[in-house]
PDB file of N, CA and C in Angstrom:
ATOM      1  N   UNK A   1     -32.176  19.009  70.654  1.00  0.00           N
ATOM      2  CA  UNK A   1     -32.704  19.209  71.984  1.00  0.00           C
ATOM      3  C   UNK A   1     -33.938  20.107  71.906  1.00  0.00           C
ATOM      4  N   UNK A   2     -34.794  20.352  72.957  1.00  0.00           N
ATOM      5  CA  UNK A   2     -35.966  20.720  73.041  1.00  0.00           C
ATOM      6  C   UNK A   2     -35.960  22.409  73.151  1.00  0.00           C
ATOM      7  N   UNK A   3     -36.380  22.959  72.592  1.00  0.00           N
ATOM      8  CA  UNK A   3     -36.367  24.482  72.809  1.00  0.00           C
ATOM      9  C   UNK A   3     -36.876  24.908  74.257  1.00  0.00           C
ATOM     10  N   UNK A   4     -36.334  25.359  74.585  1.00  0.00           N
ATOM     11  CA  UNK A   4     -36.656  25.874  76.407  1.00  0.00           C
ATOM     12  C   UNK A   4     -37.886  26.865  76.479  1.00  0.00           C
ATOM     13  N   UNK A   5     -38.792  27.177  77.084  1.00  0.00           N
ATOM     14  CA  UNK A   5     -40.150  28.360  76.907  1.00  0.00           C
ATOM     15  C   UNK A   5     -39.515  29.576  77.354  1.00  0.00           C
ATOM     16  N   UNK A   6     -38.857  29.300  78.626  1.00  0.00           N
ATOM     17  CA  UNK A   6     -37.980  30.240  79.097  1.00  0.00           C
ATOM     18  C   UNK A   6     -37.019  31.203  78.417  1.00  0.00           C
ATOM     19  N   UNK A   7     -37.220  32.096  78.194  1.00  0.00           N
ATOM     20  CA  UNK A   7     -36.343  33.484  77.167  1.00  0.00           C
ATOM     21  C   UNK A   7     -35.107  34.074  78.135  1.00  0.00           C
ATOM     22  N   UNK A   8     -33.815  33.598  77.788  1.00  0.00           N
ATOM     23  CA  UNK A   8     -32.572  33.563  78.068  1.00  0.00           C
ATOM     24  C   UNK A   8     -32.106  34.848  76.996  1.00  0.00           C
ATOM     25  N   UNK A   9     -32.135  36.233  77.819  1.00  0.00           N
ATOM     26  CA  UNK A   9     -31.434  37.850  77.193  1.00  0.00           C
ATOM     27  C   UNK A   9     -29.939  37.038  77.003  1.00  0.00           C
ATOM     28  N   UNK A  10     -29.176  37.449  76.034  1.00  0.00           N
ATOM     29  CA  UNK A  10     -27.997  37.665  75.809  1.00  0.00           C
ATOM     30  C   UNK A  10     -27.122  38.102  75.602  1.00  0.00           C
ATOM     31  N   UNK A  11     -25.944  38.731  76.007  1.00  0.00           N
ATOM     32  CA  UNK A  11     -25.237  39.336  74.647  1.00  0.00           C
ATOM     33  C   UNK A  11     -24.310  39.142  74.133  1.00  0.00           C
ATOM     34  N   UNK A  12     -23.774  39.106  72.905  1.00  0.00           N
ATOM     35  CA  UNK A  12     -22.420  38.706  72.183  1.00  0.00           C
ATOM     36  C   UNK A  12     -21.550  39.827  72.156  1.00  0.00           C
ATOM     37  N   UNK A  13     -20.076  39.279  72.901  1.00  0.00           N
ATOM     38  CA  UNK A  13     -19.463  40.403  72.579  1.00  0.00           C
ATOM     39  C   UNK A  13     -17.830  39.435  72.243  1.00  0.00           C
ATOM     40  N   UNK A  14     -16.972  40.355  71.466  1.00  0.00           N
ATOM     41  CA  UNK A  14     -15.963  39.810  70.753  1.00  0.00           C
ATOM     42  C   UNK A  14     -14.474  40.206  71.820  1.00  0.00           C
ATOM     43  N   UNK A  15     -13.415  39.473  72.092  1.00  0.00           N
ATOM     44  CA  UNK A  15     -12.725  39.776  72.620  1.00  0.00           C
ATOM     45  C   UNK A  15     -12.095  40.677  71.586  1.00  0.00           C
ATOM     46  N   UNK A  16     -11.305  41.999  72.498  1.00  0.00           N
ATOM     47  CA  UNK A  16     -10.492  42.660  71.524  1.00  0.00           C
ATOM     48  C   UNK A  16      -9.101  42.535  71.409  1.00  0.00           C
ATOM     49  N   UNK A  17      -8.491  41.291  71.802  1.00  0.00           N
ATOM     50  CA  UNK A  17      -7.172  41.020  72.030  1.00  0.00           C
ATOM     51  C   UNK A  17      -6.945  40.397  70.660  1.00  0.00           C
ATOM     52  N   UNK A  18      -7.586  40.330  69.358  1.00  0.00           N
ATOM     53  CA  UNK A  18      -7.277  40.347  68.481  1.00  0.00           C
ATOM     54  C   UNK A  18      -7.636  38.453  67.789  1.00  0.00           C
ATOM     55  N   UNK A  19      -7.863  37.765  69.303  1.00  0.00           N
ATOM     56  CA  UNK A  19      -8.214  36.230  68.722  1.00  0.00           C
ATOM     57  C   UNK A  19      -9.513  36.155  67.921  1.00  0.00           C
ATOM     58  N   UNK A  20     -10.859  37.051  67.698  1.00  0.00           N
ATOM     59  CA  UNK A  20     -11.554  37.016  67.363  1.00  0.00           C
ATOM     60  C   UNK A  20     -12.356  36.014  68.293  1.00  0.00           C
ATOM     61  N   UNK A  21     -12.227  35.928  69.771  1.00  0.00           N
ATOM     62  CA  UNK A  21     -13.251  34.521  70.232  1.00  0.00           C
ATOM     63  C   UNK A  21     -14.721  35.859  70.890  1.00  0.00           C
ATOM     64  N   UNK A  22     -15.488  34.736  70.478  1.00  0.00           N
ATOM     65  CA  UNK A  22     -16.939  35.442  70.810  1.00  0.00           C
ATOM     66  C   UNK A  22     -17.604  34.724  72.229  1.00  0.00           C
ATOM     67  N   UNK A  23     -18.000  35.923  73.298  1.00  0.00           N
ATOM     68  CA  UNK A  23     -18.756  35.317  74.037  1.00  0.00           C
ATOM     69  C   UNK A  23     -19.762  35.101  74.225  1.00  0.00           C
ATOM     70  N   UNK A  24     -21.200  34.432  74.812  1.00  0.00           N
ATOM     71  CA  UNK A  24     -22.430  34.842  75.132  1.00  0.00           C
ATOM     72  C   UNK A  24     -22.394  35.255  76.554  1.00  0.00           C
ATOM     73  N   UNK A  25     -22.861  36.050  77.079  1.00  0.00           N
ATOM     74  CA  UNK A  25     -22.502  36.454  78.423  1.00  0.00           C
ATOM     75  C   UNK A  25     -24.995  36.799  78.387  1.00  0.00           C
ATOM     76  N   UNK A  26     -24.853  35.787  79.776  1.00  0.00           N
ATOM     77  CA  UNK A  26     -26.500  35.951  80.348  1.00  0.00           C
ATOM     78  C   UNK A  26     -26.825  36.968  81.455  1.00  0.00           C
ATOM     79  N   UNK A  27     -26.336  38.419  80.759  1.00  0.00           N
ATOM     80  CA  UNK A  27     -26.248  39.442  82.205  1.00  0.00           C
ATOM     81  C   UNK A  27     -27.416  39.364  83.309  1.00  0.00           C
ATOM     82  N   UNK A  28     -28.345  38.245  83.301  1.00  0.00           N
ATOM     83  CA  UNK A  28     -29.587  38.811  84.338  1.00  0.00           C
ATOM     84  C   UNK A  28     -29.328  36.976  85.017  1.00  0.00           C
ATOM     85  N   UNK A  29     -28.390  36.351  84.727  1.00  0.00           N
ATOM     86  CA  UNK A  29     -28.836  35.108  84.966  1.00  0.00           C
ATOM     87  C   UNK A  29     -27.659  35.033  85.768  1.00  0.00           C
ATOM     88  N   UNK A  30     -27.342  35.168  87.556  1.00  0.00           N
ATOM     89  CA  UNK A  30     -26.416  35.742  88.226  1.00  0.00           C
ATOM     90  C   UNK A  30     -25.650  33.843  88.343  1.00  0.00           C
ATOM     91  N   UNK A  31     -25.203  33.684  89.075  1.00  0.00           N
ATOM     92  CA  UNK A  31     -24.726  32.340  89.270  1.00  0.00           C
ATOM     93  C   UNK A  31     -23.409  31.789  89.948  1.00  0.00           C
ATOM     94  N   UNK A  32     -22.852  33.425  90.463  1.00  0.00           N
ATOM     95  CA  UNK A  32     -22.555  32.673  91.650  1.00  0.00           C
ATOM     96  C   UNK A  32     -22.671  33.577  92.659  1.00  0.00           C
ATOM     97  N   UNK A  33     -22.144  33.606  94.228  1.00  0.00           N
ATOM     98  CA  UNK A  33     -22.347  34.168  95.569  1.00  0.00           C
ATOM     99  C   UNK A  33     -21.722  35.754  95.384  1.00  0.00           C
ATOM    100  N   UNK A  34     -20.654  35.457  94.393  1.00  0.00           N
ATOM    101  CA  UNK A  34     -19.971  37.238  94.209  1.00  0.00           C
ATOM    102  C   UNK A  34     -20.710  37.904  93.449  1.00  0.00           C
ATOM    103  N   UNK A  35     -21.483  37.378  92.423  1.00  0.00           N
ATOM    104  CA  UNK A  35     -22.752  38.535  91.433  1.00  0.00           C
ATOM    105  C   UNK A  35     -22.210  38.161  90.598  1.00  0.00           C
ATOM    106  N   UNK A  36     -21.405  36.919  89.812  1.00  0.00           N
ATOM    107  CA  UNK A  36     -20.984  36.529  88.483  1.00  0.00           C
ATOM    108  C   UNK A  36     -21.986  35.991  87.629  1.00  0.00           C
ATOM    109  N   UNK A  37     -22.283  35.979  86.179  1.00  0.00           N
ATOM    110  CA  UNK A  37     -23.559  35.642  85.589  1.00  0.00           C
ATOM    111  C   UNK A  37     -23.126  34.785  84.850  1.00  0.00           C
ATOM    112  N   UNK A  38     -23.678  33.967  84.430  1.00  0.00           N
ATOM    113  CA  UNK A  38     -23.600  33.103  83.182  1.00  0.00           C
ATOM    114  C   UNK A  38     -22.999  33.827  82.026  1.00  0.00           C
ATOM    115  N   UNK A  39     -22.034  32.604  81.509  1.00  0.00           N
ATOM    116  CA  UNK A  39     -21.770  32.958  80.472  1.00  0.00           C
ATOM    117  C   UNK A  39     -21.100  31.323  79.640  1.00  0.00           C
ATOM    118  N   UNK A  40     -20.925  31.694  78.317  1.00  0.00           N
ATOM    119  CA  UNK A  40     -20.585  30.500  77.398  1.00  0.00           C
ATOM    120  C   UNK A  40     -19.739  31.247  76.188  1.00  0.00           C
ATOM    121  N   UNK A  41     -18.969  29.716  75.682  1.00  0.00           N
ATOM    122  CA  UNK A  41     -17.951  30.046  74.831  1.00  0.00           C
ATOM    123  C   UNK A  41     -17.974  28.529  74.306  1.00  0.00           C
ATOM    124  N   UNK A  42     -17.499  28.485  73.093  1.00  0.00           N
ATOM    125  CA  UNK A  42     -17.037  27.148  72.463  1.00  0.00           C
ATOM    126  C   UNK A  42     -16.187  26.356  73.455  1.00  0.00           C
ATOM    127  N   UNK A  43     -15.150  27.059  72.994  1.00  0.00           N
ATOM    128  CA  UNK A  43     -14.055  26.223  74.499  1.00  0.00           C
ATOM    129  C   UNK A  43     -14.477  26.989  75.403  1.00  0.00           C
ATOM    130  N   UNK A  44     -14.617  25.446  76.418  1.00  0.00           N
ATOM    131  CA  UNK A  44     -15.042  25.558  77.927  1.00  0.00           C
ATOM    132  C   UNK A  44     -16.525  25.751  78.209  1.00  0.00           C
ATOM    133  N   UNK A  45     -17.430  26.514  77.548  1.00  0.00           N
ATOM    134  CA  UNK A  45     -18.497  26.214  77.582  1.00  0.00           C
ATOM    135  C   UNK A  45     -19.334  27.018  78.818  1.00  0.00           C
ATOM    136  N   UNK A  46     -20.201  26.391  79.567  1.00  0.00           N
ATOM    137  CA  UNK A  46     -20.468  27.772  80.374  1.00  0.00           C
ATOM    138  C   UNK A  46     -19.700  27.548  81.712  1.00  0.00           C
ATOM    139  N   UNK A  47     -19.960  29.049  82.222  1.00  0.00           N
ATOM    140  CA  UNK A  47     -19.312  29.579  83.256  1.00  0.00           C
ATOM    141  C   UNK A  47     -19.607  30.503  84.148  1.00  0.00           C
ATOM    142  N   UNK A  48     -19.144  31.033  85.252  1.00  0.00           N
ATOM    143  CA  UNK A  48     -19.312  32.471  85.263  1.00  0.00           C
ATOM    144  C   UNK A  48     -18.570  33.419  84.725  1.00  0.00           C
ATOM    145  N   UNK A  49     -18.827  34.571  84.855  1.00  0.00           N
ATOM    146  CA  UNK A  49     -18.110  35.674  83.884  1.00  0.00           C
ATOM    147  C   UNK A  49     -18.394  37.094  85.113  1.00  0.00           C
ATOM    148  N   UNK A  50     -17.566  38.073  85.143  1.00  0.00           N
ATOM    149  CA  UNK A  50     -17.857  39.291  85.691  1.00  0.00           C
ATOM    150  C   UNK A  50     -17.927  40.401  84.311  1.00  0.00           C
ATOM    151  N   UNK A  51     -19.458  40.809  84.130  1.00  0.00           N
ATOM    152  CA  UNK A  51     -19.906  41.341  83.322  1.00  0.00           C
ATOM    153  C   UNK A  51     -19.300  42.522  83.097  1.00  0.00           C
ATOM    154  N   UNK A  52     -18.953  43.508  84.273  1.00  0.00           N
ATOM    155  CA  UNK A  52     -18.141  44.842  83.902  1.00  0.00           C
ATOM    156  C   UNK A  52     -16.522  44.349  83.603  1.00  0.00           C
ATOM    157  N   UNK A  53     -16.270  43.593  84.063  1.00  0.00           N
ATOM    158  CA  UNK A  53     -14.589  43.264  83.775  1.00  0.00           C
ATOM    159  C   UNK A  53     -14.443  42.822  82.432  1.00  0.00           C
ATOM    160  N   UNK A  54     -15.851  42.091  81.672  1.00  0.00           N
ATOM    161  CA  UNK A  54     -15.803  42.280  80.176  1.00  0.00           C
ATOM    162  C   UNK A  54     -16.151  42.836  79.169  1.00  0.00           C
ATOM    163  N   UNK A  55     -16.387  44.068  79.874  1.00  0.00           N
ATOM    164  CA  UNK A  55     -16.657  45.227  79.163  1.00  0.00           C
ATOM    165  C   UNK A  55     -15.501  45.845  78.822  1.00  0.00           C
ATOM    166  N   UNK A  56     -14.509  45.579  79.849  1.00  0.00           N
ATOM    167  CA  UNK A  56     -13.346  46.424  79.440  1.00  0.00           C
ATOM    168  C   UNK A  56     -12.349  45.949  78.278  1.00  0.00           C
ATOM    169  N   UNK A  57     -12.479  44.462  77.968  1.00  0.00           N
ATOM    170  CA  UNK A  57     -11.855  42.944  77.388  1.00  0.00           C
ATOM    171  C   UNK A  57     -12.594  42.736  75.955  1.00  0.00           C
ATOM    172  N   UNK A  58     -13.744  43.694  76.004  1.00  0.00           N
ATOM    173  CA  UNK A  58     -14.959  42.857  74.886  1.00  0.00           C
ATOM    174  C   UNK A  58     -15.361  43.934  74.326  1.00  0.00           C
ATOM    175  N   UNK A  59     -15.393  43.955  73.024  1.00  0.00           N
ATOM    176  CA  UNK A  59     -16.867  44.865  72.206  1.00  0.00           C
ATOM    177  C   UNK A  59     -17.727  44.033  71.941  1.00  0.00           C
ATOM    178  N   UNK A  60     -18.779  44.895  71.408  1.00  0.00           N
ATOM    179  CA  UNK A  60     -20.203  44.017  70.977  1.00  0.00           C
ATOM    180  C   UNK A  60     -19.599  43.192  69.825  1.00  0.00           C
ATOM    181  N   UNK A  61     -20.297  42.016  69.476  1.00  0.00           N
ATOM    182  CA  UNK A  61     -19.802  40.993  68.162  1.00  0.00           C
ATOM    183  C   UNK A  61     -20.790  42.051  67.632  1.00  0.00           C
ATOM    184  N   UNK A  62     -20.690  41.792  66.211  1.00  0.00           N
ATOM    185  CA  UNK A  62     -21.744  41.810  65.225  1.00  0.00           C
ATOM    186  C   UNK A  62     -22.470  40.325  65.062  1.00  0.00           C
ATOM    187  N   UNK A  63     -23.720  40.687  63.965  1.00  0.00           N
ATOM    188  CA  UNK A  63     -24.690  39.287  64.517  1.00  0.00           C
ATOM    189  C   UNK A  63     -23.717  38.227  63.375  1.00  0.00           C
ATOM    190  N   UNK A  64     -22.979  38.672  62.266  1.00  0.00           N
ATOM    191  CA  UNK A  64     -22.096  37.482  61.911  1.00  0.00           C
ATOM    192  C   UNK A  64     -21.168  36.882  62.306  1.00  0.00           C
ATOM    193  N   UNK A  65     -20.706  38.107  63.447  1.00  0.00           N
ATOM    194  CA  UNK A  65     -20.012  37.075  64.103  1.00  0.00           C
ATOM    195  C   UNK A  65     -20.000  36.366  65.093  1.00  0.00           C
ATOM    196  N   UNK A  66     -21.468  36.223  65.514  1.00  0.00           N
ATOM    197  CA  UNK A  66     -22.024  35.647  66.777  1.00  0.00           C
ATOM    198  C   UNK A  66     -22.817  34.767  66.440  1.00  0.00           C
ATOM    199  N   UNK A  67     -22.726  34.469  65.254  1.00  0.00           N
ATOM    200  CA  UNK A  67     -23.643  33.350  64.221  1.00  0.00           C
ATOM    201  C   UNK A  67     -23.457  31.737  64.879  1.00  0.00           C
ATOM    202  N   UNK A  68     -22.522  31.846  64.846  1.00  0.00           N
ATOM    203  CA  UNK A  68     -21.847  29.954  64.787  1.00  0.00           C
ATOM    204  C   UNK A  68     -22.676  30.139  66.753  1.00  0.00           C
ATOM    205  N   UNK A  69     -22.020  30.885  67.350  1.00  0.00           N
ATOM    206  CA  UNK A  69     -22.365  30.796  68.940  1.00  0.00           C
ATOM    207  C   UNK A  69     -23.906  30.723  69.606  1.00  0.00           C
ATOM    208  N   UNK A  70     -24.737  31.389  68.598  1.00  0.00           N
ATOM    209  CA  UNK A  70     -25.742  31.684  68.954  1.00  0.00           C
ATOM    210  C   UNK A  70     -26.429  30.259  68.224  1.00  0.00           C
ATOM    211  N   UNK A  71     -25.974  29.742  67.310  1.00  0.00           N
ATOM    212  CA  UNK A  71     -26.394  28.511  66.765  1.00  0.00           C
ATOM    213  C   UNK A  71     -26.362  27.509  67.914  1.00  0.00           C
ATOM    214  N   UNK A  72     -24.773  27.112  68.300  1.00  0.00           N
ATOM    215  CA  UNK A  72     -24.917  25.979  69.351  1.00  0.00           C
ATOM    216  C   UNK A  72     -25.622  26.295  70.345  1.00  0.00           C
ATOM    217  N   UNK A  73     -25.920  27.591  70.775  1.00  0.00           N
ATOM    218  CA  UNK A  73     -27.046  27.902  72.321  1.00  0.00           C
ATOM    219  C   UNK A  73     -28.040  26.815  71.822  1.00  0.00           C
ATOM    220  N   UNK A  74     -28.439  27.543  70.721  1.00  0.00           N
ATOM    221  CA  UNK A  74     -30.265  26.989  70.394  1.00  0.00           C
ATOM    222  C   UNK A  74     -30.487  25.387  70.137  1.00  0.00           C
ATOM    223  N   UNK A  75     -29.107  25.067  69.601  1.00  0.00           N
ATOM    224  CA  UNK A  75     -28.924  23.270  69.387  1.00  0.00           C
ATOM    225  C   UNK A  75     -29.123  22.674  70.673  1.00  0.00           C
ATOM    226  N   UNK A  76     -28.679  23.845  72.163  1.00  0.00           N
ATOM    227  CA  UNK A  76     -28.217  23.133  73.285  1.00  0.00           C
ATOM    228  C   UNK A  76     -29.840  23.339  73.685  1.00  0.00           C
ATOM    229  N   UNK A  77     -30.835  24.043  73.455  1.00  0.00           N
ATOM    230  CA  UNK A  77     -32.063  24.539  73.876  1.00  0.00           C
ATOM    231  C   UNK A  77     -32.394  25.594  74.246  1.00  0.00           C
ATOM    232  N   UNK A  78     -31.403  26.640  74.176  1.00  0.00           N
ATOM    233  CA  UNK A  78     -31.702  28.176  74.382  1.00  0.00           C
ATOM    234  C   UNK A  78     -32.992  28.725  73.655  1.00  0.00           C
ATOM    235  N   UNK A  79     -33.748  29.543  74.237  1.00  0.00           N
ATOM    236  CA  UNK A  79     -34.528  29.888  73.489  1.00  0.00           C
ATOM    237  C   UNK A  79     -34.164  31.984  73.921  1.00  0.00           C
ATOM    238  N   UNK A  80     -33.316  32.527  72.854  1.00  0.00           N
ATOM    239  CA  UNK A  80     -32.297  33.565  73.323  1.00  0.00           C
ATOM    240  C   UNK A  80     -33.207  35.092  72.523  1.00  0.00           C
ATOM    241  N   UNK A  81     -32.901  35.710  73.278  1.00  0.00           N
ATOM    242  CA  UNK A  81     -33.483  37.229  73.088  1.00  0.00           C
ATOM    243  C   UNK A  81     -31.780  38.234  72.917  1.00  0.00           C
ATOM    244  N   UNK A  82     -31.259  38.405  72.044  1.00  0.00           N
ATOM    245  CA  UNK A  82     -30.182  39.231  72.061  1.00  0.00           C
ATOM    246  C   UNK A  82     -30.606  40.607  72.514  1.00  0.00           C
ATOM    247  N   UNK A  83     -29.754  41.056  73.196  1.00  0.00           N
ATOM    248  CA  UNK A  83     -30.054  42.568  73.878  1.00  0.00           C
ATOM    249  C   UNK A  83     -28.444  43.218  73.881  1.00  0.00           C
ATOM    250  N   UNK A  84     -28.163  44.180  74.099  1.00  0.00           N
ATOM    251  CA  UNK A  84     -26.658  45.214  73.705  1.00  0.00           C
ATOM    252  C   UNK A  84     -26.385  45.431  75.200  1.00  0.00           C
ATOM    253  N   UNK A  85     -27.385  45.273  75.909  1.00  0.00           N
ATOM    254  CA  UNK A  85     -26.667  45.571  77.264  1.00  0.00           C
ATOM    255  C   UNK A  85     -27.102  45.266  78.746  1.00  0.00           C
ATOM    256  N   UNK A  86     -26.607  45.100  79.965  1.00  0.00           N
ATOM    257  CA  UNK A  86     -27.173  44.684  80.946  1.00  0.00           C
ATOM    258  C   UNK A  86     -28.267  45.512  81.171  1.00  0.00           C
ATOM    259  N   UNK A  87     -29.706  44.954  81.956  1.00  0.00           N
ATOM    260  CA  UNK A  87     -31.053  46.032  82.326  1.00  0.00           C
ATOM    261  C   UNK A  87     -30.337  45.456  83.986  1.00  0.00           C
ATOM    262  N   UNK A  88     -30.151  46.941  84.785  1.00  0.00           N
ATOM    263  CA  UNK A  88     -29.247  46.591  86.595  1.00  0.00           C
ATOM    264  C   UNK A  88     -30.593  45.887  87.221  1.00  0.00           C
ATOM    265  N   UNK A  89     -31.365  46.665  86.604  1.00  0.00           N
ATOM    266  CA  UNK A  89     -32.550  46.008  87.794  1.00  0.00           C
ATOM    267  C   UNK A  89     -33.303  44.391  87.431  1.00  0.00           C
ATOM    268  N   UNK A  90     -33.141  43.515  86.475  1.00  0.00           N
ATOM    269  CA  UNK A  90     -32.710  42.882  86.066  1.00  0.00           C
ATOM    270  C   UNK A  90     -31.793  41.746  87.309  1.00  0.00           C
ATOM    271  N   UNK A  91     -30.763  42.242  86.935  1.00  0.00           N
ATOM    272  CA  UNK A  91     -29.702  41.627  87.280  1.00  0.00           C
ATOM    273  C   UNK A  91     -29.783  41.848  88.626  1.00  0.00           C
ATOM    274  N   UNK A  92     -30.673  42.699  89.515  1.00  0.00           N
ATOM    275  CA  UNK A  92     -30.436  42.886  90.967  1.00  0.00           C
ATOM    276  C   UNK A  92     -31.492  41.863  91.177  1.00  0.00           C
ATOM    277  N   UNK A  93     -32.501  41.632  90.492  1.00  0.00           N
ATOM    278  CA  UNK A  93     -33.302  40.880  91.264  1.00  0.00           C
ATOM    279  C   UNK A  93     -33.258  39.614  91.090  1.00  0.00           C
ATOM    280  N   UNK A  94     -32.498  39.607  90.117  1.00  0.00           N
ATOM    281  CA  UNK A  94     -31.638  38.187  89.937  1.00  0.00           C
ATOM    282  C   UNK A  94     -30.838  37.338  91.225  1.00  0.00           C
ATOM    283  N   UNK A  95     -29.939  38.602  91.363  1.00  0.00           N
ATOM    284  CA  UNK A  95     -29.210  38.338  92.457  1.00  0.00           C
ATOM    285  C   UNK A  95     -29.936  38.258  94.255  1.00  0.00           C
ATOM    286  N   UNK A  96     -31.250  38.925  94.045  1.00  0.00           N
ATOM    287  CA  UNK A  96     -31.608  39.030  95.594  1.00  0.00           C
ATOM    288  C   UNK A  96     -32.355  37.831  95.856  1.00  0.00           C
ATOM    289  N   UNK A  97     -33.063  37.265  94.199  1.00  0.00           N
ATOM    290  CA  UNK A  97     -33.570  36.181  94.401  1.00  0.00           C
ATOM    291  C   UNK A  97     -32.858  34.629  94.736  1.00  0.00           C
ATOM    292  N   UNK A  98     -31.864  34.632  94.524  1.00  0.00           N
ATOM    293  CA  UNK A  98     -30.581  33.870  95.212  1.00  0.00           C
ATOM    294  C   UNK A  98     -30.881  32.618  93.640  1.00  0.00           C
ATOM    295  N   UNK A  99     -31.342  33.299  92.863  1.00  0.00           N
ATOM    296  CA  UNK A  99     -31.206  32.307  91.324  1.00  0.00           C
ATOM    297  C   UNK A  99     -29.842  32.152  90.765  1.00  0.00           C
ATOM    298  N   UNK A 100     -28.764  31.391  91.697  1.00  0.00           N
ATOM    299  CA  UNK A 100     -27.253  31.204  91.410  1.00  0.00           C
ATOM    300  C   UNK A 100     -27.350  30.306  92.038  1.00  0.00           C
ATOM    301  N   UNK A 101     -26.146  29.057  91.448  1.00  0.00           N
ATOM    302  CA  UNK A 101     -25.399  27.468  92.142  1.00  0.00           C
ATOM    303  C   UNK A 101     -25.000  27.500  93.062  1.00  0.00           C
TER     304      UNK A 101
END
């Protein structure tokens, strides 16, 4: 697929319930009416996600183990900027701009 021009922030973080599943979570890319942002996973694929509720659920991956995930983004056309953490203002103007489904 075609690489997107558009630069999609990301971040990988690992569940700590011990399955080892990795998420990409798009903290500035809001998507739905409650302030939920994009997010993706192997299974299931994208979604929304509530970014502080997986903070409490998630540490940061390391970049090996966010390897395989960050691969299928870019197969799918991501063109991805990894970042460690949400920027609020960012994500507010995300949300005021009504850039959600």
């Amino acid at each position: 697929m075609e690489k997107d021009t558009h630069i999609t922030e990301v971040i990988f973080r690992k569940f700590k319930d011990g399955n080892k599943e990795v998420i990409a979570i798009m903290p500035h890319q809001v998507c739905d009416t409650t302030g939920g942002v994009e997010s993706y996973m192997h299974v299931g694929q994208h979604g929304a996600c509530d970014y502080k509720g997986l903070l409490k659920t998630t540490k940061l991956a390391t970049p090996t183990e966010s390897l395989a995930l960050y691969t299928e983004l870019e197969k799918l056309g991501y063109n991805l900027l990894v970042i460690r953490k949400q920027n609020y203002s960012k994500y507010l103007e995300s949300y005021r701009n009504g850039k959600r489904n």
